[in-house]
PDB file of N, CA and C in Angstrom:
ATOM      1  N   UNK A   1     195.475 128.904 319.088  1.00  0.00           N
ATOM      2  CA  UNK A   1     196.164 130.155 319.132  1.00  0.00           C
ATOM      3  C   UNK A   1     195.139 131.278 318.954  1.00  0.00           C
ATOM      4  N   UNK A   2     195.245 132.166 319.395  1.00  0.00           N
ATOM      5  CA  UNK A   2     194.026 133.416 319.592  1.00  0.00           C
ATOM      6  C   UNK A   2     194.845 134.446 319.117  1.00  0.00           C
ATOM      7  N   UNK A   3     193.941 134.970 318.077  1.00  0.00           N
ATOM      8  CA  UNK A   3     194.085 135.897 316.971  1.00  0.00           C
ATOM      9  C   UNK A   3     193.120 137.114 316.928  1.00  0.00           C
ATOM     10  N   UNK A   4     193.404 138.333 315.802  1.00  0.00           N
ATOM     11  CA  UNK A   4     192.348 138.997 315.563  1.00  0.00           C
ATOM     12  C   UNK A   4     191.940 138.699 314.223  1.00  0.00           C
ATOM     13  N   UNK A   5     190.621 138.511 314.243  1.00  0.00           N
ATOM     14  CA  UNK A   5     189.760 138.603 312.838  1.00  0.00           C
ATOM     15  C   UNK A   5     190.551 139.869 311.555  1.00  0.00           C
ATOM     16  N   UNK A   6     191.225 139.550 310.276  1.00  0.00           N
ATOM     17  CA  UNK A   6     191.558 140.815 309.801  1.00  0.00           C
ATOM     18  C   UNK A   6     190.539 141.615 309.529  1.00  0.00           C
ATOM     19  N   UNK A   7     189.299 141.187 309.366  1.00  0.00           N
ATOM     20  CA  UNK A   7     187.977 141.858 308.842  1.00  0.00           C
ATOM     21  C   UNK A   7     187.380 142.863 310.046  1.00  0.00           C
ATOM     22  N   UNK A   8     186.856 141.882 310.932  1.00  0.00           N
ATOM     23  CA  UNK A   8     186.038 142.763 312.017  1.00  0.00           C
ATOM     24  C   UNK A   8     187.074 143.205 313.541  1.00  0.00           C
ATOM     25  N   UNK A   9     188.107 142.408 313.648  1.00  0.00           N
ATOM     26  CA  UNK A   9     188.947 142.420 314.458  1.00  0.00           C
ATOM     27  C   UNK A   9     188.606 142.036 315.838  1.00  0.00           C
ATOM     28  N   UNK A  10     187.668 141.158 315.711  1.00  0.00           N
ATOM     29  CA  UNK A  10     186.993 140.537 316.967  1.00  0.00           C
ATOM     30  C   UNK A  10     188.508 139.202 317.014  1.00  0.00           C
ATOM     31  N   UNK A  11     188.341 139.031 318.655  1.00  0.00           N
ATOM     32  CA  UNK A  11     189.493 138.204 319.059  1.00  0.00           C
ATOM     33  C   UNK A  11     188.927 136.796 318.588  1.00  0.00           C
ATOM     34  N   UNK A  12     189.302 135.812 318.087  1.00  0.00           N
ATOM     35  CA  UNK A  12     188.941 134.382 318.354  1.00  0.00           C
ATOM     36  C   UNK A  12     190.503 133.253 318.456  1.00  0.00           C
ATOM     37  N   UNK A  13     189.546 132.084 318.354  1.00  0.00           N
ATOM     38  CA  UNK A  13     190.537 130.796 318.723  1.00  0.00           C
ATOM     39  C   UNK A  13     190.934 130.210 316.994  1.00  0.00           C
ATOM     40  N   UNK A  14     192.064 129.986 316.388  1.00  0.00           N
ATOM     41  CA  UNK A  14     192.376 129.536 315.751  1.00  0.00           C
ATOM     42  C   UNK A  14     193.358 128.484 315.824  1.00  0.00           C
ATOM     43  N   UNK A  15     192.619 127.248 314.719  1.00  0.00           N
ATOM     44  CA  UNK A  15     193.858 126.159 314.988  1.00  0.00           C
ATOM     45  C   UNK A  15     193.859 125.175 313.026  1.00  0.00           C
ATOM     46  N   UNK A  16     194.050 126.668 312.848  1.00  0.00           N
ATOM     47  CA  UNK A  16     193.943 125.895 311.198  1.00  0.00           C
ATOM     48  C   UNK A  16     195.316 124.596 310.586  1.00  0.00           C
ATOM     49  N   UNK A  17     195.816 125.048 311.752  1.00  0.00           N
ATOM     50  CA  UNK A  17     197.244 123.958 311.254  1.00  0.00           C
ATOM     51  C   UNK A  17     196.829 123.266 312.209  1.00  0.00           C
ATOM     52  N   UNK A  18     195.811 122.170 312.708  1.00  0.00           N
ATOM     53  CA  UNK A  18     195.355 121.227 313.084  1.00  0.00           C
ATOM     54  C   UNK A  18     193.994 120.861 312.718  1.00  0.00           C
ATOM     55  N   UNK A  19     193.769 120.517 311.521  1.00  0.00           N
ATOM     56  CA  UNK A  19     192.273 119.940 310.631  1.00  0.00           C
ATOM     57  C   UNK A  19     191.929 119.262 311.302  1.00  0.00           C
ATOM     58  N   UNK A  20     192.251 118.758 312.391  1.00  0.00           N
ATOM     59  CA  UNK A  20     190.997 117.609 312.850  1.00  0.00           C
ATOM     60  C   UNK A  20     190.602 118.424 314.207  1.00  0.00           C
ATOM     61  N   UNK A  21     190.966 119.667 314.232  1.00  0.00           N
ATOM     62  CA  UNK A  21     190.544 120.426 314.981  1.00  0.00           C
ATOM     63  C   UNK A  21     189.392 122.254 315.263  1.00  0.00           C
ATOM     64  N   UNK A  22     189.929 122.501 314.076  1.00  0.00           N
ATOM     65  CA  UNK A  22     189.850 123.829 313.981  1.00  0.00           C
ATOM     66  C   UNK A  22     187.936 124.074 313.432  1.00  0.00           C
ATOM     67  N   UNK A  23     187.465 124.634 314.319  1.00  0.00           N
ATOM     68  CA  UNK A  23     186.066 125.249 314.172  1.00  0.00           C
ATOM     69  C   UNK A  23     185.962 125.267 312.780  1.00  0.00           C
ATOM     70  N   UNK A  24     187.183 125.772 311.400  1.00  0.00           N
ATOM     71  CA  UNK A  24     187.102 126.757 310.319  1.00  0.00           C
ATOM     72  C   UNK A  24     186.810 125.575 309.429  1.00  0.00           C
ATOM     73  N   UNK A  25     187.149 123.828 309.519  1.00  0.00           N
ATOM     74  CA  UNK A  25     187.003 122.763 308.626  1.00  0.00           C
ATOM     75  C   UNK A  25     185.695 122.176 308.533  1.00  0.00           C
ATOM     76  N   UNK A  26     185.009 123.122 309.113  1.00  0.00           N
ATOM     77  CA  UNK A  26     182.983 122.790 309.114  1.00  0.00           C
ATOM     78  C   UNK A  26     182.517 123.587 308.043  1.00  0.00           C
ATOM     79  N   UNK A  27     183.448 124.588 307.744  1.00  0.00           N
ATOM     80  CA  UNK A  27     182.420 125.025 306.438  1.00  0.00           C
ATOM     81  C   UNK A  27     183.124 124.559 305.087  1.00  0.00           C
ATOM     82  N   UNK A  28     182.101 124.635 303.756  1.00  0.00           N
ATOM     83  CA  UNK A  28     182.790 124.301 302.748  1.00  0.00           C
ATOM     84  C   UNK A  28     183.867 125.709 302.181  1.00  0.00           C
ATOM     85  N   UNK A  29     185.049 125.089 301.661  1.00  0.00           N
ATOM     86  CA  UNK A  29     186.117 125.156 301.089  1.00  0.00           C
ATOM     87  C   UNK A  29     185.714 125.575 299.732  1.00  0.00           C
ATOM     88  N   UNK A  30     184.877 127.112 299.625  1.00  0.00           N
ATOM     89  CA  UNK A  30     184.288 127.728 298.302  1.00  0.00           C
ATOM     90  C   UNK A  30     184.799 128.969 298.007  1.00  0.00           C
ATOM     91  N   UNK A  31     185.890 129.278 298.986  1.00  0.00           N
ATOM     92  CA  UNK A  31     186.179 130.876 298.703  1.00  0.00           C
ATOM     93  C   UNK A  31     187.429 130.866 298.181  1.00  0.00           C
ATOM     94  N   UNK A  32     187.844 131.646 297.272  1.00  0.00           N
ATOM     95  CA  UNK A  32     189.571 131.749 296.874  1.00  0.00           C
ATOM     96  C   UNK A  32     190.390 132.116 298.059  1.00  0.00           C
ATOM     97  N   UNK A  33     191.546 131.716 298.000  1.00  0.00           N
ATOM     98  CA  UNK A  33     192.644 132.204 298.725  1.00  0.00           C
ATOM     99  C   UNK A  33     192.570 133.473 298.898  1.00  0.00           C
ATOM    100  N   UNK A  34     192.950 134.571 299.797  1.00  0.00           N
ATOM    101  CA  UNK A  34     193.416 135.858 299.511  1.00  0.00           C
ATOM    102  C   UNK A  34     194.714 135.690 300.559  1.00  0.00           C
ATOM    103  N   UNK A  35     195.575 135.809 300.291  1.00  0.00           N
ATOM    104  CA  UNK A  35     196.492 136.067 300.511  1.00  0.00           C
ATOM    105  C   UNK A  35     196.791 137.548 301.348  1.00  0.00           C
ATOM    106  N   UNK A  36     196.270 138.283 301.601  1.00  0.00           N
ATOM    107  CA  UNK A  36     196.589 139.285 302.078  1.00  0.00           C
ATOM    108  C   UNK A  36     195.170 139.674 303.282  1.00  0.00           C
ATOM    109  N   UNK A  37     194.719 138.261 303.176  1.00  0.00           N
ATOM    110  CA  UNK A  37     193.467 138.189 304.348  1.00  0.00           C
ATOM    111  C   UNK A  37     193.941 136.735 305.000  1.00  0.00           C
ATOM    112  N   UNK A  38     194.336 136.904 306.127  1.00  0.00           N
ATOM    113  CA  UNK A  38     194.819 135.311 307.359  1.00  0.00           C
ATOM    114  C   UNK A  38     193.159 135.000 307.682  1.00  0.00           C
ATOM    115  N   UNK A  39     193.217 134.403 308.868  1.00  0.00           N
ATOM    116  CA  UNK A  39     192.256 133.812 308.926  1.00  0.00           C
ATOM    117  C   UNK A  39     191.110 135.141 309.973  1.00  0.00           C
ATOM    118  N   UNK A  40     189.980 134.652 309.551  1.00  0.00           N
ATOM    119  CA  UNK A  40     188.989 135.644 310.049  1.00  0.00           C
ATOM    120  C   UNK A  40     187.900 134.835 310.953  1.00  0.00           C
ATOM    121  N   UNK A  41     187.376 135.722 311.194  1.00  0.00           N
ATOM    122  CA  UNK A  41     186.515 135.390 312.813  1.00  0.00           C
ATOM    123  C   UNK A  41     185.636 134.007 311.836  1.00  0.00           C
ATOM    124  N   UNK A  42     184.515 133.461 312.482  1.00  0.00           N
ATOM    125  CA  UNK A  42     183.404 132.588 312.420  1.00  0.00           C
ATOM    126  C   UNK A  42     182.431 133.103 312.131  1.00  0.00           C
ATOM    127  N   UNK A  43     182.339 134.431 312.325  1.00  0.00           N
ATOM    128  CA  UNK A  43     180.530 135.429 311.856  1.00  0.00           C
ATOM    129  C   UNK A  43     181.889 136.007 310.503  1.00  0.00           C
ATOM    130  N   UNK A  44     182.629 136.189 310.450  1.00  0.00           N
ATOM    131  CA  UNK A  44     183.128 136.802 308.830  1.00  0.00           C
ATOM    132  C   UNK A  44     183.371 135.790 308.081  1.00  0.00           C
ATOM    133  N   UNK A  45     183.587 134.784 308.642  1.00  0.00           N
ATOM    134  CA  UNK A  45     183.812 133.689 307.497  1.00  0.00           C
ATOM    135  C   UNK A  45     181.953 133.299 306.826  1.00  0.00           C
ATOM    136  N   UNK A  46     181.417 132.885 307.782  1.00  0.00           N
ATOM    137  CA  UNK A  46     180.006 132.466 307.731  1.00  0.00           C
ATOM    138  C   UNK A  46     179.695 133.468 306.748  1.00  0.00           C
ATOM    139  N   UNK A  47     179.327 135.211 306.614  1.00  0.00           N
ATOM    140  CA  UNK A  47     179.307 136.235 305.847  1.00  0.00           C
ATOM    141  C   UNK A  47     179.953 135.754 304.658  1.00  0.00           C
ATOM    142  N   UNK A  48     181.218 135.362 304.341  1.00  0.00           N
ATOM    143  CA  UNK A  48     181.498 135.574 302.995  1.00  0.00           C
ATOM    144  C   UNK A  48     181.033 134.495 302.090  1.00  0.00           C
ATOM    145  N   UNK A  49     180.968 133.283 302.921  1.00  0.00           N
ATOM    146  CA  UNK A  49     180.615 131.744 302.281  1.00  0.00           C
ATOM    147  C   UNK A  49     178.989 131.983 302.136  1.00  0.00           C
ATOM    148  N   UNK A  50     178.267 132.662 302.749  1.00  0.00           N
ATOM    149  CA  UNK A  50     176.856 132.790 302.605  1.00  0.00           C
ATOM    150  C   UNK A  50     177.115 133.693 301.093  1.00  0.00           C
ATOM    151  N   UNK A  51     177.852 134.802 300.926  1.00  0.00           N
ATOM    152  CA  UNK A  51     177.714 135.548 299.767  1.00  0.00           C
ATOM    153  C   UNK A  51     178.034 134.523 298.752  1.00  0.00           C
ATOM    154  N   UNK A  52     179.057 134.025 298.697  1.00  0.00           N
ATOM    155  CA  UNK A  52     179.603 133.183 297.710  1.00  0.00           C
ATOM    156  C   UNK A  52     178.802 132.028 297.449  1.00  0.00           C
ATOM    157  N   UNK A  53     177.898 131.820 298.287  1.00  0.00           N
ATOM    158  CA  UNK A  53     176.548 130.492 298.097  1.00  0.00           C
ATOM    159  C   UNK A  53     175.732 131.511 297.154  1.00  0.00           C
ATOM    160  N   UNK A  54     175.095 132.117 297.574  1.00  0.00           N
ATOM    161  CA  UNK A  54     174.385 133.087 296.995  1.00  0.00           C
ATOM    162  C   UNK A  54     174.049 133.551 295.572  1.00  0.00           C
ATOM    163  N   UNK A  55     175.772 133.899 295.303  1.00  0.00           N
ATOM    164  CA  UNK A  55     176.504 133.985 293.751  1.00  0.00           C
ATOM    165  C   UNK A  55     176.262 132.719 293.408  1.00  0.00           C
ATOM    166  N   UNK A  56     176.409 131.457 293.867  1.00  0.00           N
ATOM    167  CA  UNK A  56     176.673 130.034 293.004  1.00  0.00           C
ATOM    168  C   UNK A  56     175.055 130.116 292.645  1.00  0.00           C
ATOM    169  N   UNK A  57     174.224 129.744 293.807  1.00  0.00           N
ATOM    170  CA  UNK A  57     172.566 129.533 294.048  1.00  0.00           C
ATOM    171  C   UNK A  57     171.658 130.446 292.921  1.00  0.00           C
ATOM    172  N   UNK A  58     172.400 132.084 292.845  1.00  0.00           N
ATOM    173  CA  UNK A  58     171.202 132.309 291.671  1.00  0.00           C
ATOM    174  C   UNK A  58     170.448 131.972 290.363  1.00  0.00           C
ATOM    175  N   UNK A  59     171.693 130.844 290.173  1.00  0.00           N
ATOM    176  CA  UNK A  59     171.464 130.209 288.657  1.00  0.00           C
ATOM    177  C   UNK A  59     171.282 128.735 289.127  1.00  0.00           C
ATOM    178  N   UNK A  60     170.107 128.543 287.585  1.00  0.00           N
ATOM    179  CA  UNK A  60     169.550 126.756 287.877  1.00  0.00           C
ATOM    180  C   UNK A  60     170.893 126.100 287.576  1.00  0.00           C
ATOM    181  N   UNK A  61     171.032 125.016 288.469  1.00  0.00           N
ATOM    182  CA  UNK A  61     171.938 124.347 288.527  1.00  0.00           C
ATOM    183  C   UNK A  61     172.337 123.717 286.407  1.00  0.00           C
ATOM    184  N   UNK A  62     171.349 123.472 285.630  1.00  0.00           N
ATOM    185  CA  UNK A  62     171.691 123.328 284.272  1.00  0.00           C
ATOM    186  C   UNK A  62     172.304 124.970 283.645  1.00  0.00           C
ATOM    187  N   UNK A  63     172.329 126.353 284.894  1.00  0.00           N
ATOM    188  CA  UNK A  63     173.470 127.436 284.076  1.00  0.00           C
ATOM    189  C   UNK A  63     174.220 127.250 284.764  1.00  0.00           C
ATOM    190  N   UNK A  64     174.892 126.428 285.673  1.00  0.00           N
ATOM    191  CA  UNK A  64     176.011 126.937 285.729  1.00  0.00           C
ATOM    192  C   UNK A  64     177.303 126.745 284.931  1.00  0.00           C
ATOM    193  N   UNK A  65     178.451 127.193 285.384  1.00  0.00           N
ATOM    194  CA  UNK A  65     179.394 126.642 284.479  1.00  0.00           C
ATOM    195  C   UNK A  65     180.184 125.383 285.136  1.00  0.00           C
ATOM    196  N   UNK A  66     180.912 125.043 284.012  1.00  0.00           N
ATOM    197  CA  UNK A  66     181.193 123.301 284.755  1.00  0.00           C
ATOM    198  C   UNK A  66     182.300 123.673 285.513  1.00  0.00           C
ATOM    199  N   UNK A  67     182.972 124.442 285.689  1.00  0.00           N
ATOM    200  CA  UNK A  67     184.146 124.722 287.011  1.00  0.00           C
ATOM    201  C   UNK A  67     183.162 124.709 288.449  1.00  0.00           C
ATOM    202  N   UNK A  68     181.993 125.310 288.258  1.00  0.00           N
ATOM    203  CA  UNK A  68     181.311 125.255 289.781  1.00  0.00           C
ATOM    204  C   UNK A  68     181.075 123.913 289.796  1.00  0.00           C
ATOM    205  N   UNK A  69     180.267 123.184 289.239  1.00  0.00           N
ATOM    206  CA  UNK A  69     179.966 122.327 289.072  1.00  0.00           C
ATOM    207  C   UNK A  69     180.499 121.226 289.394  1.00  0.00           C
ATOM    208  N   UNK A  70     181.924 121.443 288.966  1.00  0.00           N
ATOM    209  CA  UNK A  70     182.694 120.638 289.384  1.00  0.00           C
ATOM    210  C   UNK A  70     183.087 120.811 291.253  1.00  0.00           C
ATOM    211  N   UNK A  71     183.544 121.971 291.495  1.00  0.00           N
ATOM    212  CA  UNK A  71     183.468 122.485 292.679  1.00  0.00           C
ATOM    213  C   UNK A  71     182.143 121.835 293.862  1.00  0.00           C
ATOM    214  N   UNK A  72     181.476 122.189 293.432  1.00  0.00           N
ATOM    215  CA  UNK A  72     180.017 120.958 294.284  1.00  0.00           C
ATOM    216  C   UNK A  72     180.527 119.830 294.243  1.00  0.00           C
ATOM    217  N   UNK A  73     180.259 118.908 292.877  1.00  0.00           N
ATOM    218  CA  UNK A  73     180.543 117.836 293.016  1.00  0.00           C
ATOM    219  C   UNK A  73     181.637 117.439 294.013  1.00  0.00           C
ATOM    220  N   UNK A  74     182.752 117.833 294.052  1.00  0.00           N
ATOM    221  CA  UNK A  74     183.844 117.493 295.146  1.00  0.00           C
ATOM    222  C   UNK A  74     183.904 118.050 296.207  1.00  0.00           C
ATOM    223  N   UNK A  75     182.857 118.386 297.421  1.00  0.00           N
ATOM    224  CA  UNK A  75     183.213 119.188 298.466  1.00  0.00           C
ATOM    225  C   UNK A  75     182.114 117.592 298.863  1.00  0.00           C
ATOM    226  N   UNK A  76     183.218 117.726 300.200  1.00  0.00           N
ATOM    227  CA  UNK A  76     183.373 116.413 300.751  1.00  0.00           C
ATOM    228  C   UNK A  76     182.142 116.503 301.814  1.00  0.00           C
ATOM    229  N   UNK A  77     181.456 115.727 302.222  1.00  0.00           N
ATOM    230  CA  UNK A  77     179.844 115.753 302.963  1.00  0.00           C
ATOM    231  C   UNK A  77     180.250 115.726 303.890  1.00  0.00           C
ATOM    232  N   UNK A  78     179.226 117.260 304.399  1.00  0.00           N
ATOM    233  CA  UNK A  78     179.279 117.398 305.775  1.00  0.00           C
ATOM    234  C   UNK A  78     178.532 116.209 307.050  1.00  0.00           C
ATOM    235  N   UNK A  79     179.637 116.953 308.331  1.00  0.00           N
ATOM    236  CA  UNK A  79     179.020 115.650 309.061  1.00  0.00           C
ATOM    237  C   UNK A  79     177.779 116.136 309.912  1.00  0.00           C
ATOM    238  N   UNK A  80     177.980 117.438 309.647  1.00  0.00           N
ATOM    239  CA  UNK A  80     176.467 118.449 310.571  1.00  0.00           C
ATOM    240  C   UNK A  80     176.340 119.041 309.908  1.00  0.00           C
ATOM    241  N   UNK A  81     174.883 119.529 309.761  1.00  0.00           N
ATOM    242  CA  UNK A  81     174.179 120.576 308.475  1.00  0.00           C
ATOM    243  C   UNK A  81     174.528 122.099 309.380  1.00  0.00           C
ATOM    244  N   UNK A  82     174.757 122.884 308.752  1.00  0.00           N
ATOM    245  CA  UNK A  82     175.353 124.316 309.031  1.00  0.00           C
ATOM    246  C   UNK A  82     173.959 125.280 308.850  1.00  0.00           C
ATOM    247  N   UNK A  83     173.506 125.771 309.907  1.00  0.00           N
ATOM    248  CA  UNK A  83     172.533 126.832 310.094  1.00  0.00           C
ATOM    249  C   UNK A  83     173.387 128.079 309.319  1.00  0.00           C
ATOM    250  N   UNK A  84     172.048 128.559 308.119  1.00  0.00           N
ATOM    251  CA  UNK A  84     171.781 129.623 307.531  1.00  0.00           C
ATOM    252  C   UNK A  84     172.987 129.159 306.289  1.00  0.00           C
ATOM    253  N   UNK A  85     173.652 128.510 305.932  1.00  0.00           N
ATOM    254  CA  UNK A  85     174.357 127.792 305.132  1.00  0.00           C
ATOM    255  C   UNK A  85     173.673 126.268 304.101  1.00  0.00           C
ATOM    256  N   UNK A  86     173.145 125.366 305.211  1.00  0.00           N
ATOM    257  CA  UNK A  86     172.362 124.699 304.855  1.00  0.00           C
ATOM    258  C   UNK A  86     170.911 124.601 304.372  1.00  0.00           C
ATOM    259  N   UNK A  87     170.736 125.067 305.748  1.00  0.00           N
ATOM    260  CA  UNK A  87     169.071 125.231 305.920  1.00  0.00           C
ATOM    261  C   UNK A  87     169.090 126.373 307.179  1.00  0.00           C
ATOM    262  N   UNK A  88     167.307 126.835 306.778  1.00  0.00           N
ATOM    263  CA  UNK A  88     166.689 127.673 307.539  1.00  0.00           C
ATOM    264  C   UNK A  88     166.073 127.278 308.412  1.00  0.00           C
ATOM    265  N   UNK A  89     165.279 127.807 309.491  1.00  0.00           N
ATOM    266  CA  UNK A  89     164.252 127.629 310.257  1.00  0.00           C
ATOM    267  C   UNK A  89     163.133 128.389 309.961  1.00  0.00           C
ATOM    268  N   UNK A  90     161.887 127.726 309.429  1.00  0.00           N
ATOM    269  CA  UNK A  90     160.846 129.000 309.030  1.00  0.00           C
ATOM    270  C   UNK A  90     159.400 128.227 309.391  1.00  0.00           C
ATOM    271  N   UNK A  91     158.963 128.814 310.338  1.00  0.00           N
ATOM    272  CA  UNK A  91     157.730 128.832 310.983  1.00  0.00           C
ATOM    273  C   UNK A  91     157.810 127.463 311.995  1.00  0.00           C
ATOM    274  N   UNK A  92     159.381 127.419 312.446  1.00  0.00           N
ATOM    275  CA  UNK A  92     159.364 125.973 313.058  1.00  0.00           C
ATOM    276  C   UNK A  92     159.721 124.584 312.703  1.00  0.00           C
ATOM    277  N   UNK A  93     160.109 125.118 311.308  1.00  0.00           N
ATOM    278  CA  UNK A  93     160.126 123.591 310.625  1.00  0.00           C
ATOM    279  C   UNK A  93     162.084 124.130 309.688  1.00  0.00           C
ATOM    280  N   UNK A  94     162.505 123.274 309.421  1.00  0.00           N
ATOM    281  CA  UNK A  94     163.887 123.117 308.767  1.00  0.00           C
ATOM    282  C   UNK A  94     163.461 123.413 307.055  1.00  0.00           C
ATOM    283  N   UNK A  95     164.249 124.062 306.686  1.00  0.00           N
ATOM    284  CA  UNK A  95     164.013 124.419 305.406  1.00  0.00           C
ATOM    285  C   UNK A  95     165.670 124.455 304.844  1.00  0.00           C
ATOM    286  N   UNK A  96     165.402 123.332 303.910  1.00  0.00           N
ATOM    287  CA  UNK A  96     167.065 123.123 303.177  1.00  0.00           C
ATOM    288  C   UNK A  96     167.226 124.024 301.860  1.00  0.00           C
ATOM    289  N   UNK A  97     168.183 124.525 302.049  1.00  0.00           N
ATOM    290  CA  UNK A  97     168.673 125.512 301.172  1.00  0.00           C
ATOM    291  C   UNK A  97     168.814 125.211 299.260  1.00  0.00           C
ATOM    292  N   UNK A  98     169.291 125.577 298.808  1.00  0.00           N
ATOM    293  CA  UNK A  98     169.625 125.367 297.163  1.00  0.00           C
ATOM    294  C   UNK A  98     170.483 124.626 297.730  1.00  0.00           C
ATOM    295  N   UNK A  99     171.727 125.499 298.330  1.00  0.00           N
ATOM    296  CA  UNK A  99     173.120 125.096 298.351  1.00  0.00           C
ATOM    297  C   UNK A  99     173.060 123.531 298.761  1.00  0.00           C
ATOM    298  N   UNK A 100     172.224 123.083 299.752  1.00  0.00           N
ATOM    299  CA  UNK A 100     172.517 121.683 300.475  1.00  0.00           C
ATOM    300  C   UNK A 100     172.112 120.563 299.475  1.00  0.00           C
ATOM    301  N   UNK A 101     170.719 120.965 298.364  1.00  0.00           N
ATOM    302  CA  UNK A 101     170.233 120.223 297.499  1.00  0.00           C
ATOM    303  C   UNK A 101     171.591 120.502 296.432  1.00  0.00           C
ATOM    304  N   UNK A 102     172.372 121.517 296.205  1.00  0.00           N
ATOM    305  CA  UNK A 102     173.261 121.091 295.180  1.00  0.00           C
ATOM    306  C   UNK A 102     174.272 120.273 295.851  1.00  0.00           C
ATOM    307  N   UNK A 103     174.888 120.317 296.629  1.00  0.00           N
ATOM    308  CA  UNK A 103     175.600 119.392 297.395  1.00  0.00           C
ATOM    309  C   UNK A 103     175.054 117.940 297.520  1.00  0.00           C
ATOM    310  N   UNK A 104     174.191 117.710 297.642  1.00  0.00           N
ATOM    311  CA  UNK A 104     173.372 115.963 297.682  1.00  0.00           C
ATOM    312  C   UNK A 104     173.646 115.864 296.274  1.00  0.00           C
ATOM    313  N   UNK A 105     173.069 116.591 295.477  1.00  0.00           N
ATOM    314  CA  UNK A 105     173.281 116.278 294.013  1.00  0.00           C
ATOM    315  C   UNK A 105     172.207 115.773 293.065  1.00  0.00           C
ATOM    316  N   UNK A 106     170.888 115.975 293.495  1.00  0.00           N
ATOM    317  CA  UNK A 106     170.228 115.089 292.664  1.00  0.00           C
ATOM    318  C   UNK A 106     168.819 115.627 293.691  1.00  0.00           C
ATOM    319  N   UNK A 107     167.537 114.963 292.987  1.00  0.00           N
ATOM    320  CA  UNK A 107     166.252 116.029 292.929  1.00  0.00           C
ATOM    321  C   UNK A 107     165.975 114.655 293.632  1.00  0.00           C
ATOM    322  N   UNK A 108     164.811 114.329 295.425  1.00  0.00           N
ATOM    323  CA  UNK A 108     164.569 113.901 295.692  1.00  0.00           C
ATOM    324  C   UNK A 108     163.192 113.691 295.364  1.00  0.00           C
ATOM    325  N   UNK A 109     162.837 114.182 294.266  1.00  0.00           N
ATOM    326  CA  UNK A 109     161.156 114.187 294.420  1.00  0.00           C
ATOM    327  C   UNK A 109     160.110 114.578 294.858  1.00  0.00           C
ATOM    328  N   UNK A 110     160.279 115.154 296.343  1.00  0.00           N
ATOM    329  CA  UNK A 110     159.503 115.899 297.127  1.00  0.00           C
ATOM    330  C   UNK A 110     158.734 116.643 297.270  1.00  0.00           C
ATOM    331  N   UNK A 111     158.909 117.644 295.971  1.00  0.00           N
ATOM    332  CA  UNK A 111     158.333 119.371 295.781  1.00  0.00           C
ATOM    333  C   UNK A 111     159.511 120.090 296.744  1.00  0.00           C
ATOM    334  N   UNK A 112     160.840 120.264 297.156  1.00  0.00           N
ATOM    335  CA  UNK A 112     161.642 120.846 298.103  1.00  0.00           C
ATOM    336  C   UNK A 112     161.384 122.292 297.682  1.00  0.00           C
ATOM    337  N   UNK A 113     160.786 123.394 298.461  1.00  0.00           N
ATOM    338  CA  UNK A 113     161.074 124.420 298.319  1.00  0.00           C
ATOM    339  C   UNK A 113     162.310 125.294 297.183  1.00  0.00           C
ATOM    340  N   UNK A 114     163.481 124.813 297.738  1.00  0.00           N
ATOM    341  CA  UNK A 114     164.349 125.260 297.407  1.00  0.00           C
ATOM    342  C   UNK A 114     165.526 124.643 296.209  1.00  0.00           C
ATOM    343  N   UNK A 115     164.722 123.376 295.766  1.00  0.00           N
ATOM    344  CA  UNK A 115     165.384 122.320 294.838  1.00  0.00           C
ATOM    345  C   UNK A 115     165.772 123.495 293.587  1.00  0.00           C
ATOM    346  N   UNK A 116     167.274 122.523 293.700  1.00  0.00           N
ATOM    347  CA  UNK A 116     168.264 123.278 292.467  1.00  0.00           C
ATOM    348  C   UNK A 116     167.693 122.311 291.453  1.00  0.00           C
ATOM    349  N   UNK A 117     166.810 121.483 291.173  1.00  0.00           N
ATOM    350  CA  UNK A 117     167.618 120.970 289.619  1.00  0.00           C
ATOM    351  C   UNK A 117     165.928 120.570 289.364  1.00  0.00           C
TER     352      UNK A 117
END
């Protein structure tokens, strides 16, 4: 069904009452309800879930509080890593985010740039 974004009011395709369908079930499930916001474009959604990573990411994963915490722990693994969500591209090479290392859950050893823990 084709809608307007309430935010930017760009036209897109929505099919949120079909999950095994809808573009919108690729990102994680981190933002509150608003109720008085329907569903919004793919560059406004991407925008708010990047802010709301952002807010989680500034603190070492030992500040946060255990409601986020808990929140990571249960967001169900993605089946494709999400550009500028996941990881970056920088000088050619993939660069994984805080957010994706808090999502795995645990410190691979590596030296990762961006390791939460």
């Amino acid at each position: 069904m084709s809608q307007n974004c309430k935010l930017c009011h760009a036209e897109f395709k929505c099919e949120v009452h079909n999950i095994e369908h809808c573009w919108c079930y690729q990102y994680p499930a981190i933002l509150p309800i608003d109720e008085t916001v329907n569903c919004i474009c793919e560059n406004c959604l991407i925008e708010k879930i990047s802010a709301r990573i952002k807010d989680i990411c500034m603190k070492d994963y030992d500040n946060l509080d255990r409601e986020t915490k808990l929140l990571i722990k249960q967001l169900p693994k993605t089946k494709k890593l999400l550009a500028d969500i996941d990881y970056t591209i920088e000088n050619g090479l993939y660069v994984f985010s805080k957010w994706y290392h808090l999502k795995r859950g645990y410190c691979c050893g590596n030296g990762c740039k961006n390791c939460a823990f």
